[in-house]
Protein backbone atom coordinates (compact mmCIF):
# COMPACT_ATOMS: atom_id res chain seq x y z
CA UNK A 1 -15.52 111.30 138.10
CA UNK A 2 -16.93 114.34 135.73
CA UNK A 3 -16.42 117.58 137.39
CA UNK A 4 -19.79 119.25 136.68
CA UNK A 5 -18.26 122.25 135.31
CA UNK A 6 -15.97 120.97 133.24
CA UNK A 7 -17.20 118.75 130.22
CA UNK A 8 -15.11 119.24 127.24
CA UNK A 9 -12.40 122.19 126.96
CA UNK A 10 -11.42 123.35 123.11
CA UNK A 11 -7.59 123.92 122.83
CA UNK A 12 -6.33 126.61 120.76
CA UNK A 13 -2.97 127.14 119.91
CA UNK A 14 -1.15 130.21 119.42
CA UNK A 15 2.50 129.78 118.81
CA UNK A 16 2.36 130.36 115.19
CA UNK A 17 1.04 133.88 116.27
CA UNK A 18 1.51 134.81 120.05
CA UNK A 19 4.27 132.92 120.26
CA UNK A 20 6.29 134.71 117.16
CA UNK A 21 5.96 137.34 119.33
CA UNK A 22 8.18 136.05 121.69
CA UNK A 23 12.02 138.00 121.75
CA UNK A 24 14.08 137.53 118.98
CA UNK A 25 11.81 134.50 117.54
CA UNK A 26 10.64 134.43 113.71
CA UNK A 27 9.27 131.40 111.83
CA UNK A 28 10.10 130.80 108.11
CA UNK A 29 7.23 129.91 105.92
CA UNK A 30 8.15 126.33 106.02
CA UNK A 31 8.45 125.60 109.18
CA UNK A 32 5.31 127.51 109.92
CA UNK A 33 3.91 125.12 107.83
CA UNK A 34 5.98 122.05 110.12
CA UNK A 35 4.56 123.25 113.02
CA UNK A 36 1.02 123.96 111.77
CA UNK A 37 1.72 120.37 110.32
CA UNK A 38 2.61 118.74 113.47
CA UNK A 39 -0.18 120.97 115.40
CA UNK A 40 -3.30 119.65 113.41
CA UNK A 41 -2.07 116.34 112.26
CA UNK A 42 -0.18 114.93 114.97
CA UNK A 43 -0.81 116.52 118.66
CA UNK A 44 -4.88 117.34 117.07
CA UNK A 45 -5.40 120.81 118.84
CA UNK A 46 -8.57 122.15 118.26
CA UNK A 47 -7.48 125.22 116.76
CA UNK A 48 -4.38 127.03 115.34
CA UNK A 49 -3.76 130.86 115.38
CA UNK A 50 -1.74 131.09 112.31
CA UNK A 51 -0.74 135.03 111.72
CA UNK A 52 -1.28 138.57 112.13
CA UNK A 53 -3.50 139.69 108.86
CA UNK A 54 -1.21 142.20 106.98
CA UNK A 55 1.81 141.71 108.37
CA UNK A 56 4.27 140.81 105.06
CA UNK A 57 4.60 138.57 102.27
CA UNK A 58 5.84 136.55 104.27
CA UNK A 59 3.00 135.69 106.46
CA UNK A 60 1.05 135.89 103.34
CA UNK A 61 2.53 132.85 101.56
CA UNK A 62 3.03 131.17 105.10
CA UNK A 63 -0.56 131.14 105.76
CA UNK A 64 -1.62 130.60 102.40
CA UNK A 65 0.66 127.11 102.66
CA UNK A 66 -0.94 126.13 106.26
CA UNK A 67 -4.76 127.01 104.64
CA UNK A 68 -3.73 124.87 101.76
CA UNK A 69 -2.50 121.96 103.67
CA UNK A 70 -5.68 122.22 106.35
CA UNK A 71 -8.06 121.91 103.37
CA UNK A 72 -6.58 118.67 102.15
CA UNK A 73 -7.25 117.08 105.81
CA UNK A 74 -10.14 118.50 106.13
CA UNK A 75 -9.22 121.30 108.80
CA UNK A 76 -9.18 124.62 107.15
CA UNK A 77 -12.19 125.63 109.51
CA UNK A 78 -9.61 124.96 112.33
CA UNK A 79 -7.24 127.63 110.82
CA UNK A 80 -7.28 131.16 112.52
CA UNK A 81 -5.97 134.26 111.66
CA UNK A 82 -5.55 137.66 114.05
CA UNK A 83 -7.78 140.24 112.10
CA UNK A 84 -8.43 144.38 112.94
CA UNK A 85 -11.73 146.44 112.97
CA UNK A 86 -10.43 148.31 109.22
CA UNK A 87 -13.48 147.92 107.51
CA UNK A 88 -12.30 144.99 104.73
CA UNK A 89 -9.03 145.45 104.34
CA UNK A 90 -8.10 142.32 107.05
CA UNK A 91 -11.40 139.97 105.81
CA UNK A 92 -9.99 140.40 102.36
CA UNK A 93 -6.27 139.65 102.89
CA UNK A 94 -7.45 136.28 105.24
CA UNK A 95 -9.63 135.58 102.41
CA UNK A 96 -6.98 135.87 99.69
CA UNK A 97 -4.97 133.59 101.47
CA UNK A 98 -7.81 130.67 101.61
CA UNK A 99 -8.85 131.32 105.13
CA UNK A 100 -11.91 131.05 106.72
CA UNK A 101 -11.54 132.22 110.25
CA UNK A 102 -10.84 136.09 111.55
CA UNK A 103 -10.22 136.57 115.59
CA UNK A 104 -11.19 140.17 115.17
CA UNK A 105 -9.24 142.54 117.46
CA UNK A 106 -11.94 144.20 119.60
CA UNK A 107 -10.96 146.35 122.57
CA UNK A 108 -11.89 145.33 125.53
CA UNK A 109 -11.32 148.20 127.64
CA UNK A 110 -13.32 151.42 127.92
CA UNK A 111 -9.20 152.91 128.47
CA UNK A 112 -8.22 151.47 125.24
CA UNK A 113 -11.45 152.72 123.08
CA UNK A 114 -10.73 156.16 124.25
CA UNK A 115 -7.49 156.84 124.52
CA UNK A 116 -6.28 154.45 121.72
CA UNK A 117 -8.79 155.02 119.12
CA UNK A 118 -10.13 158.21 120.24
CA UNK A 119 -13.48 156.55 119.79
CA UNK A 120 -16.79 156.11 122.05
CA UNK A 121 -18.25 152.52 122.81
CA UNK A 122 -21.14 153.48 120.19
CA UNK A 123 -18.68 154.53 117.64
CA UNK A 124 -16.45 150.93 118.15
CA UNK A 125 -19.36 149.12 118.07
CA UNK A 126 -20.96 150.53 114.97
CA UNK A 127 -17.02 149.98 113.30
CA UNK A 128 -17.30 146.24 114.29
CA UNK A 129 -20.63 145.27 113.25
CA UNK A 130 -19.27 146.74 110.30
CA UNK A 131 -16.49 144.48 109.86
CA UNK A 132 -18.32 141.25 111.23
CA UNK A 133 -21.20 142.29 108.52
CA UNK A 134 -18.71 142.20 105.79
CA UNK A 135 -16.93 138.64 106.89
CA UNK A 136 -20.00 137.29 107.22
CA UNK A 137 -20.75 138.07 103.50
CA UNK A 138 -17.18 136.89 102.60
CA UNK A 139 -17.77 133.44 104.00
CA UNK A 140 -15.52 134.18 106.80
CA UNK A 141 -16.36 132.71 110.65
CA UNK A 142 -16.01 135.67 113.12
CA UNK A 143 -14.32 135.24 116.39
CA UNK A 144 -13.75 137.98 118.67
CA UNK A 145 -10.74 139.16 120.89
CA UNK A 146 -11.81 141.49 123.26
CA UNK A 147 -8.41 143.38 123.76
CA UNK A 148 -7.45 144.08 127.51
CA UNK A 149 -10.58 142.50 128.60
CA UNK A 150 -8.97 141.83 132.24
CA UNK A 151 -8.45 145.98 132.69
CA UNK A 152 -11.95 145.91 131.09
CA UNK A 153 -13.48 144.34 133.61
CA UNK A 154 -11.55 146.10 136.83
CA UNK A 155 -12.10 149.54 135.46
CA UNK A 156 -14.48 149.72 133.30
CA UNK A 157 -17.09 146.68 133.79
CA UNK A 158 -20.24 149.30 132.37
CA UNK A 159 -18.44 149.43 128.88
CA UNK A 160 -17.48 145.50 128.47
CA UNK A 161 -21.21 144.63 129.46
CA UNK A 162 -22.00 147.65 126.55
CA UNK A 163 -19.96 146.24 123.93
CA UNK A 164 -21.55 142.60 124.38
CA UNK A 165 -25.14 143.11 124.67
CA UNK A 166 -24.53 143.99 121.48
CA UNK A 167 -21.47 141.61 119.70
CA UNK A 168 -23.47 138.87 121.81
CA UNK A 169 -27.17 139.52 119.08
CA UNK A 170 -24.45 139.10 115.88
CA UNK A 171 -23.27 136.24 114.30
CA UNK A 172 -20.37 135.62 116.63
CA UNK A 173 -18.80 131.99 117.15
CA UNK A 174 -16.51 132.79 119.92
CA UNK A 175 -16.03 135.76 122.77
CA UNK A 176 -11.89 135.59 123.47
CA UNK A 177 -11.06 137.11 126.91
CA UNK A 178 -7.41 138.16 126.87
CA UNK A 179 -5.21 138.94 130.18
CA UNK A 180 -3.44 141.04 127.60
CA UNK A 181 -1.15 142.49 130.28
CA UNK A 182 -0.96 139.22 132.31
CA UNK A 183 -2.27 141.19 135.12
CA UNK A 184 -5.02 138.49 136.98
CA UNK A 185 -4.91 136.04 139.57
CA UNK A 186 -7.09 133.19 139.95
CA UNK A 187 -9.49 134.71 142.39
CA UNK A 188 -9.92 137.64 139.98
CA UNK A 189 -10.89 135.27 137.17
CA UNK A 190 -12.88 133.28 138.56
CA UNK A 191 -15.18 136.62 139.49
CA UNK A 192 -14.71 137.97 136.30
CA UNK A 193 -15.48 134.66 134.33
CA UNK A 194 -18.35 134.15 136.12
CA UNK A 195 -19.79 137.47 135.45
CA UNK A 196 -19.57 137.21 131.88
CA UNK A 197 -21.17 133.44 131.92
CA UNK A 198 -24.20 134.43 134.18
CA UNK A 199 -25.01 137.78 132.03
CA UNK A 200 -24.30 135.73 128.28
CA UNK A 201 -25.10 131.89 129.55
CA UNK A 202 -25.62 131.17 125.12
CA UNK A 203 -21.72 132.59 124.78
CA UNK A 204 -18.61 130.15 124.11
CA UNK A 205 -15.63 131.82 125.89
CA UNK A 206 -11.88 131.26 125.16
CA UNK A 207 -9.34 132.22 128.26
CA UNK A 208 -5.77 133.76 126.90
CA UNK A 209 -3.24 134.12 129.61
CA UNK A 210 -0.05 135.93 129.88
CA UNK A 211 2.85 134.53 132.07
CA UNK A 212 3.66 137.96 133.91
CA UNK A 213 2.98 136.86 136.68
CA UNK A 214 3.90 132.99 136.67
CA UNK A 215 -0.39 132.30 136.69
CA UNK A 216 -1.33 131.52 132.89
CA UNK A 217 -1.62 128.03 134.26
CA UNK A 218 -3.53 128.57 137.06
CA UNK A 219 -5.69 131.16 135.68
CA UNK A 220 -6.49 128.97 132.58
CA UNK A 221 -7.62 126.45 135.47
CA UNK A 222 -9.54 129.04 136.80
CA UNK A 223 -11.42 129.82 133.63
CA UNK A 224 -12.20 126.45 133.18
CA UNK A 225 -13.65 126.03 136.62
CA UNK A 226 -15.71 128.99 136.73
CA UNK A 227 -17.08 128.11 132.70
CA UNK A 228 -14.99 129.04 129.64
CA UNK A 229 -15.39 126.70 127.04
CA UNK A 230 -11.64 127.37 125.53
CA UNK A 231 -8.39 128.04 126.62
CA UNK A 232 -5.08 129.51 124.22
CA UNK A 233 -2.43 127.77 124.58
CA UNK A 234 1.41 128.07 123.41
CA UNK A 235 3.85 125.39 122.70
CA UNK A 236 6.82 125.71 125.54
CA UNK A 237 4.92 128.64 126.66
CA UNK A 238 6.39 130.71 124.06
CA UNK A 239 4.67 134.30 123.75
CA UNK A 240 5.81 138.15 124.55
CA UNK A 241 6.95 139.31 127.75
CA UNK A 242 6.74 136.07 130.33
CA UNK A 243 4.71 134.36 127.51
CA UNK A 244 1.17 132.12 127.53
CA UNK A 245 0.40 128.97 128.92
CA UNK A 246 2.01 126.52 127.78
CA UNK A 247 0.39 123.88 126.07
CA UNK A 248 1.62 120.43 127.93
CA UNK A 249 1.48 121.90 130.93
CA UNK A 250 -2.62 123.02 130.43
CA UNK A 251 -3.68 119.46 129.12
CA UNK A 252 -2.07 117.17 131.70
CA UNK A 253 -3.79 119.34 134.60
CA UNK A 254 -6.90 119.55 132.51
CA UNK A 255 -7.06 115.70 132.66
CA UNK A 256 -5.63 114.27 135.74
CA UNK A 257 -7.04 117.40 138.27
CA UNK A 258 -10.12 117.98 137.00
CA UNK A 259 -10.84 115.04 134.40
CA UNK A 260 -11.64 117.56 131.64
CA UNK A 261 -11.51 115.88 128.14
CA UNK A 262 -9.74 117.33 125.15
CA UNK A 263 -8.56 116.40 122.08
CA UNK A 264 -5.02 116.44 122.35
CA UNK A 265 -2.59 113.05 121.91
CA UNK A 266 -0.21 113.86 124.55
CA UNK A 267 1.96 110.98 123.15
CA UNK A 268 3.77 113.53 121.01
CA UNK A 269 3.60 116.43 123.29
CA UNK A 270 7.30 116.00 123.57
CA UNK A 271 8.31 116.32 119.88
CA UNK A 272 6.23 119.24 119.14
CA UNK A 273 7.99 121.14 122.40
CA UNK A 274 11.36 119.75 120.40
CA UNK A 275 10.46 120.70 116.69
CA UNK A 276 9.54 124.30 118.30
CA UNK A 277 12.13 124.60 120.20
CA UNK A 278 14.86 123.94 117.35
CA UNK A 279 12.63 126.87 115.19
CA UNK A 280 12.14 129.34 117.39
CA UNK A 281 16.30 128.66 119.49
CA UNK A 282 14.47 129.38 122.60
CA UNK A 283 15.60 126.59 124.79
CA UNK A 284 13.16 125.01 127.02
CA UNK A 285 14.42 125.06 130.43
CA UNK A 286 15.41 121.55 132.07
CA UNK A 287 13.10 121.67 134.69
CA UNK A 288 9.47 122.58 133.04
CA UNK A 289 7.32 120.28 133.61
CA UNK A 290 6.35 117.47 131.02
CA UNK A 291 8.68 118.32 128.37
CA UNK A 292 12.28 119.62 130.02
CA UNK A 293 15.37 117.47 129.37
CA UNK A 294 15.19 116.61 133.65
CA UNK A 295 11.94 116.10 134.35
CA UNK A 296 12.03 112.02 134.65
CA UNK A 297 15.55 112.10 135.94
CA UNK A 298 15.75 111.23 139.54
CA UNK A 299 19.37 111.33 141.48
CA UNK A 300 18.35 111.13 144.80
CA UNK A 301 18.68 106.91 145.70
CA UNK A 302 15.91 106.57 148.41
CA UNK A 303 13.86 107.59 144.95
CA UNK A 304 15.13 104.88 142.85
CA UNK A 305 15.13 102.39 146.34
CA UNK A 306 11.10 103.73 146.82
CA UNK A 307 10.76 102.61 142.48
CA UNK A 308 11.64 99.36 142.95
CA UNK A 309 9.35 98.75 146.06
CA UNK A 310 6.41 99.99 144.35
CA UNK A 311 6.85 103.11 142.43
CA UNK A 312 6.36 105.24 145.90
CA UNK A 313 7.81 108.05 144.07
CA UNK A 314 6.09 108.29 141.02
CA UNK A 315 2.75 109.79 140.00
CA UNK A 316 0.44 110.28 136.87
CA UNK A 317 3.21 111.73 134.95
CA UNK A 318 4.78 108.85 133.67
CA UNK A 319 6.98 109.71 131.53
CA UNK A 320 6.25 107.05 128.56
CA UNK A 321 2.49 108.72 128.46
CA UNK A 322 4.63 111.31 126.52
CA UNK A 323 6.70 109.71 124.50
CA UNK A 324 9.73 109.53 126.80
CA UNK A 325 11.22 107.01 129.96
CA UNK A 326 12.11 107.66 132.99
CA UNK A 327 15.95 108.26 133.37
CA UNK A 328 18.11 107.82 137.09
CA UNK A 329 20.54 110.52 136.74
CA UNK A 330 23.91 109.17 138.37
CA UNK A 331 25.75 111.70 140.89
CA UNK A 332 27.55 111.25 144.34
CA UNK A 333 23.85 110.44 145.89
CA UNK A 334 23.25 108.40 143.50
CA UNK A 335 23.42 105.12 146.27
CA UNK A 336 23.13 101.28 145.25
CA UNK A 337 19.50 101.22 144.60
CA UNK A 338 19.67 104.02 141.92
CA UNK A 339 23.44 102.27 140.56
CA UNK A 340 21.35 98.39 140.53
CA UNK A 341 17.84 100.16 138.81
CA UNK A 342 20.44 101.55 135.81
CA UNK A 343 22.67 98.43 135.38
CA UNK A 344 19.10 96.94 135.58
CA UNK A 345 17.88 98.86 132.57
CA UNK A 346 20.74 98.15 130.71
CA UNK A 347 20.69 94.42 131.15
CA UNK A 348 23.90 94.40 132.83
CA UNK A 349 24.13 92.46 136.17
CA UNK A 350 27.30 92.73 138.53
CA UNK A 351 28.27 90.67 141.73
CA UNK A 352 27.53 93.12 144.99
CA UNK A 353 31.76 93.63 144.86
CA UNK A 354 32.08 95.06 141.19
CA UNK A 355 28.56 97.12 141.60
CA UNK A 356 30.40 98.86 145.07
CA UNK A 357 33.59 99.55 142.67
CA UNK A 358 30.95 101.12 140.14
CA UNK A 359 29.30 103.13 142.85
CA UNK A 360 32.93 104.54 144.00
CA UNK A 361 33.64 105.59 140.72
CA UNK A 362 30.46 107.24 140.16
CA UNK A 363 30.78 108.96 143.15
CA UNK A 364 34.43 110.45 142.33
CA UNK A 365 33.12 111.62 139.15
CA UNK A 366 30.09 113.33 141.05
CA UNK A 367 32.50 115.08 143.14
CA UNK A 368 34.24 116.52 140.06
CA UNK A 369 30.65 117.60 138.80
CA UNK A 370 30.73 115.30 135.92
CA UNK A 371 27.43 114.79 135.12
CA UNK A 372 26.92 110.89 134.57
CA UNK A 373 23.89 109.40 133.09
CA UNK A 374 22.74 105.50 131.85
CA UNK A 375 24.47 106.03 128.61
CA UNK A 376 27.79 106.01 130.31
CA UNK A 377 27.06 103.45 132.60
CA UNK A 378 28.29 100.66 130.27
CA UNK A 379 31.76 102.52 129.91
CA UNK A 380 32.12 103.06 133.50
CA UNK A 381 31.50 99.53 134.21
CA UNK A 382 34.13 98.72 131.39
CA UNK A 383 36.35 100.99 133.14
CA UNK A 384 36.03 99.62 136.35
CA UNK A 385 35.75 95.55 135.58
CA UNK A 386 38.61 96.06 132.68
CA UNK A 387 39.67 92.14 132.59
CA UNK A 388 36.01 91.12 133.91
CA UNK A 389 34.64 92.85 130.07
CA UNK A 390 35.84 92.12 126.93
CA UNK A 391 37.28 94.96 124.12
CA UNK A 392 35.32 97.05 122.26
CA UNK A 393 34.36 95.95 119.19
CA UNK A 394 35.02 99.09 117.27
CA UNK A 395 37.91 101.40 117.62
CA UNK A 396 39.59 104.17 116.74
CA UNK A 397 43.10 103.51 115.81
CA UNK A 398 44.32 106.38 114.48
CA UNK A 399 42.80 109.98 113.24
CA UNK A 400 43.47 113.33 111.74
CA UNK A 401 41.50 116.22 111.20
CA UNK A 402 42.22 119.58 109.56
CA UNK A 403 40.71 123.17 109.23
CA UNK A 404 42.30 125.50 107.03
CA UNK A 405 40.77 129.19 106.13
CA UNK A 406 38.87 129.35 103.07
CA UNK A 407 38.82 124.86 102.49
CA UNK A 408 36.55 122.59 103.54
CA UNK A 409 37.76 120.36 106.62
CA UNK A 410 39.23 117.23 106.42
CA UNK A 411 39.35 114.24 108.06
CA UNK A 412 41.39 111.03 107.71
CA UNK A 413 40.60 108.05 109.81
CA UNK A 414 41.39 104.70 110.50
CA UNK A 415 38.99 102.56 112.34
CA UNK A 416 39.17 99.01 113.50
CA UNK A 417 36.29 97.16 113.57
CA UNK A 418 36.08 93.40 114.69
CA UNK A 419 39.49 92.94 114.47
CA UNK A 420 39.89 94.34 110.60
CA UNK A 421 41.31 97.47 109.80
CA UNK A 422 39.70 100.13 107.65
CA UNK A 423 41.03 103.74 106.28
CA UNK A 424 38.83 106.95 104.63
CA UNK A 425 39.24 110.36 104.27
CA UNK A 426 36.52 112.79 103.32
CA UNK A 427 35.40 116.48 103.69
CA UNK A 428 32.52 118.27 105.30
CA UNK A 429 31.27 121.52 107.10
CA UNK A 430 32.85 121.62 110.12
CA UNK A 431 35.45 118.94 111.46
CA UNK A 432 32.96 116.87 113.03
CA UNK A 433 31.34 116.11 110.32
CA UNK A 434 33.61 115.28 108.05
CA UNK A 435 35.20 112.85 110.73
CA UNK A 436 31.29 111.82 110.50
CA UNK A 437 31.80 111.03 106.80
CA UNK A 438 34.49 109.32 106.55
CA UNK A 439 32.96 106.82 108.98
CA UNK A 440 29.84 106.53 106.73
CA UNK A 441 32.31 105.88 104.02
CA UNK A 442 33.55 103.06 105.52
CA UNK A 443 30.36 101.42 106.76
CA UNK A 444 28.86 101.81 103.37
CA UNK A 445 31.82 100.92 100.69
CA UNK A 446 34.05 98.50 103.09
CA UNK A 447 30.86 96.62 105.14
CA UNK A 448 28.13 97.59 102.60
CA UNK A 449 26.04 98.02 106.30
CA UNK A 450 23.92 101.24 107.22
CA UNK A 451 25.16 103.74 109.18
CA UNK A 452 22.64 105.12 111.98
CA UNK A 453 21.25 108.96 111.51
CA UNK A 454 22.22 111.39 113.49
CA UNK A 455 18.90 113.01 115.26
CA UNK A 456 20.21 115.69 116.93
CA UNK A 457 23.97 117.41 118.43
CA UNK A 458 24.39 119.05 121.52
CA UNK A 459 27.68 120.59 122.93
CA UNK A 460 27.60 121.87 126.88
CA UNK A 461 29.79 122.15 129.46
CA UNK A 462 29.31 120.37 132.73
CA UNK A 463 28.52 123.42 135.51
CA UNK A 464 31.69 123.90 137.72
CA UNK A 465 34.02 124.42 134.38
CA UNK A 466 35.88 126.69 134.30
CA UNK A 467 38.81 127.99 131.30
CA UNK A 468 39.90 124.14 131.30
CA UNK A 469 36.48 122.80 131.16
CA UNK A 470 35.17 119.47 130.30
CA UNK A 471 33.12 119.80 127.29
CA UNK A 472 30.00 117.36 127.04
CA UNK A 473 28.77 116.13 123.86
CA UNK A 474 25.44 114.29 123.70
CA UNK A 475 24.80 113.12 120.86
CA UNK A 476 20.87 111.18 119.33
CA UNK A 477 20.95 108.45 116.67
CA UNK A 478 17.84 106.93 115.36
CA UNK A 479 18.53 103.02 113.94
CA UNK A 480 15.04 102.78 112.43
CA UNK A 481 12.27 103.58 114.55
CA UNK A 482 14.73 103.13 117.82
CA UNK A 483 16.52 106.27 119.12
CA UNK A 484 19.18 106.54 121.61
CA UNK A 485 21.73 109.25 123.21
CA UNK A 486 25.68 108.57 123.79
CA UNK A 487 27.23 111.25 125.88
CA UNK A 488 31.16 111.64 126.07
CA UNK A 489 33.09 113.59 128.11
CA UNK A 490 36.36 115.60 127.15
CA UNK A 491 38.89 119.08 127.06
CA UNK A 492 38.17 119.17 123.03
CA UNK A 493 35.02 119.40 121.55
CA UNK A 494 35.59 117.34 118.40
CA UNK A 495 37.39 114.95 120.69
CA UNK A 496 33.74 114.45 122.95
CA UNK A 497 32.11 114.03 119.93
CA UNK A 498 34.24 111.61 118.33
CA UNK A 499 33.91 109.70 121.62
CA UNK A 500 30.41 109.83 122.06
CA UNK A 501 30.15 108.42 118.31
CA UNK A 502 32.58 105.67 119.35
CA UNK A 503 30.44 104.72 122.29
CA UNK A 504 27.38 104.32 119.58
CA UNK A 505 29.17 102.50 117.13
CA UNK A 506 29.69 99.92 119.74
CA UNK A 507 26.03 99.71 120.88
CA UNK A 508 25.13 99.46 117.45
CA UNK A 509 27.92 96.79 117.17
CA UNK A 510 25.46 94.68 120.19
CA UNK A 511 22.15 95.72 118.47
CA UNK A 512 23.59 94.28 114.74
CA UNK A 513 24.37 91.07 116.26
């Protein structure tokens, strides 16, 4: 059913410019550009706030590449770029980069008029008509941010309703309402919101939230529900201070709470949160919702036991809506259901004696705080059933691998695969990787066969370590248009990885067959 007051919400997205202001995080041009890319083309926000006019060169050429790329799909109107009330100077440097959008910095509060610019509401307004005058000549769509609009409206209500009887009789596509100080609750919103509605019922309103508080979410909800048209969204949530709302988090209440349509294919929510996250080296945590690394991972068994009787533990957020699956994590509470659902997955089916022999292992490895996951399922089993499995089918024979100051590393292998023996030696950036080449050497030269690509590298160590920790590697191939992780466990970091690569050679060894 159609909630009545909420038809269709407008996403706008805001990493490329609230979200660079986020700690320590600055995009290069290009992957500006990737994002922007990724942003328009692929998750299909609504809207993109690119840059702060008059930043650098940098932004310059950054948003001149996004413009140019939204004007070959057809987008460029979708394009946005932050602009300030100085007569031309920001209309002219959005305009020499192709754009066609300014949000126009307004403030909001009576306190920031005065004691900022030193200027009375008549004096602001006359500056911004100014400005909005001049766009408007330019070509250039007006939007405006009214700055501190939350502290507007508790202090100094008189002066935002001044400021918009007038803005509201220009040429005006959009009225922004910032929590610039992330300073609101939901109750306060919804008061607020309504306010401005009932006095400008012709206005389109946009919601920004800040995270101070832990309530962008549920005050973006709140402007929804009390008539905003738009809400500003980040990827991961990324932003200054406690950041905006982030952006999977927004849409997937928008649809299943309050059935809200939107744009947005939440298929690839998960990649964008990943292609930002490798940019900006903000990590996402591994519990947010939708997007963190354990969000489908269940340990507890009376989950996995409630799964296979009917998915009693599962709701809307299935994890293959975004682009993912559902993973049981394996720990000492893992019980047989959870063990049985994994072997499951993988195709592998044990009598009840070899799957309590798998549990007890499992379980021994929990109580060391091993993390164990589906990937090493397989290898445990192999462990456990040694005569019951047969060999691997690739293995490492024999290896050496150097680091000198000043040279390149090297690495000199010999592999045996399906019963042959094969030697290379090659060099590369680190020691990994030139263990890495070698490999690819033989594949390609001595079996003329591809070589899966290596997606992504991550080194961690399991909590509990201490000085002599474990070190896990995970490690994601792609084989085509299929992607998988192998995890390995070990005291040496070059030593996980090579293990984690072994464990994938062998899969790859089943998949080839």
């Amino acid at each position: 059913m159609h909630h009545p007051l909420v038809p269709f919400i407008e996403i706008m997205d805001s990493t490329l410019r609230d979200g660079e202001q986020t700690n320590g995080v600055s995009f290069l041009p290009h992957e500006k550009l990737m994002i922007a890319k990724m942003l328009l083309g692929n998750i299909n926000v609504d809207r993109i706030e690119v840059a702060s006019a008059r930043v650098s060169e940098g932004e310059k050429e950054a948003v001149k590449m996004i413009c140019n790329y939204a004007e070959q799909i057809h987008k460029l109107d979708k394009v946005e770029v932050l602009g300030f009330v100085d007569q031309h100077l920001s209309v002219d440097w959005i305009a020499d980069c192709g754009g066609r959008v300014i949000n126009l910095l307004v403030k909001g509060s009576k306190k920031h008029c005065c004691m900022q610019l030193h200027k009375t509401v008549e004096e602001h307004i006359k500056d911004v008509i100014e400005v909005v005058d001049y766009a408007e000549h330019k070509g250039i769509c007006v939007n405006v941010y009214l700055e501190d609009w939350s502290n507007g409206m508790k202090d100094s209500i008189e002066y935002v309703y001044q400021l918009l009887d007038v803005l509201t009789t220009k040429r005006i596509s959009r009225f922004m309402l910032p929590d610039t100080l992330g300073v609101l609750n939901p109750l306060q919103v919804i008061e607020f919101m309504r306010k401005m509605v009932k006095r400008y019922p012709n206005a389109h309103f946009d919601f920004h939230a800040h995270n101070d508080y832990d309530l962008a979410v549920s005050n973006s909800l709140a402007a929804v529900l009390s008539g905003a048209k738009g809400l500003h969204v980040t990827v991961n949530g990324l932003g200054e201070r406690c950041g905006n709302a982030p952006l999977a988090s927004v849409q997937v209440i928008l649809k299943d709470q309050f059935k809200a349509k939107t744009n947005i294919n939440e298929e690839r929510l998960n990649d964008v949160s990943r292609l930002v996250e490798g940019y900006s080296g903000i990590l996402i945590a591994p519990n947010q919702p939708i997007v963190g690394e354990n969000v489908f991972t269940q340990v507890a068994g009376v989950h996995a036991d409630g799964d296979n009787k009917g998915k009693l533990f599962s709701n809307a957020l299935v994890p293959e809506r975004f682009g993912r699956k559902r993973e049981y994590a394996l720990g000492k509470n893992s019980g047989k259901a959870n063990i049985e659902k994994n072997l499951q997955e993988l195709g592998l089916e044990l009598t009840p004696n070899q799957a309590k022999l798998v549990a007890k292992r499992i379980t021994e490895l929990g109580d060391r705080k091993e993390i164990v996951t589906q990937d090493d399922l397989p290898f445990i089993v192999s462990d456990v059933l040694k005569h019951d499995v047969p060999d691997n089918k690739v293995k490492l024979v024999s290896y050496m691998v150097s680091s000198a100051y000043g040279l390149k590393p090297l690495a000199s292998i010999k592999v045996d695969i399906n019963g042959m023996q094969y030697e290379a030696d090659a060099t590369g950036d680190g020691q990994y990787d030139a263990f890495v080449k070698a490999l690819r050497k033989i594949y390609k030269d001595s079996l003329g066969r591809a070589f899966p690509v290596l997606a992504n590298y991550s080194v961690t160590i399991p909590p509990g370590g201490n000085t002599d920790a474990l070190v896990q590697t995970v490690i994601s191939w792609r084989i085509g248009d299929k992607q998988f992780k192998t995890r390995a466990l070990d005291v040496d970091q070059t030593e996980a990885a090579i293990k984690a690569t072994f464990k994938m050679l062998n899969l790859f060894e089943e998949i080839s067959e």
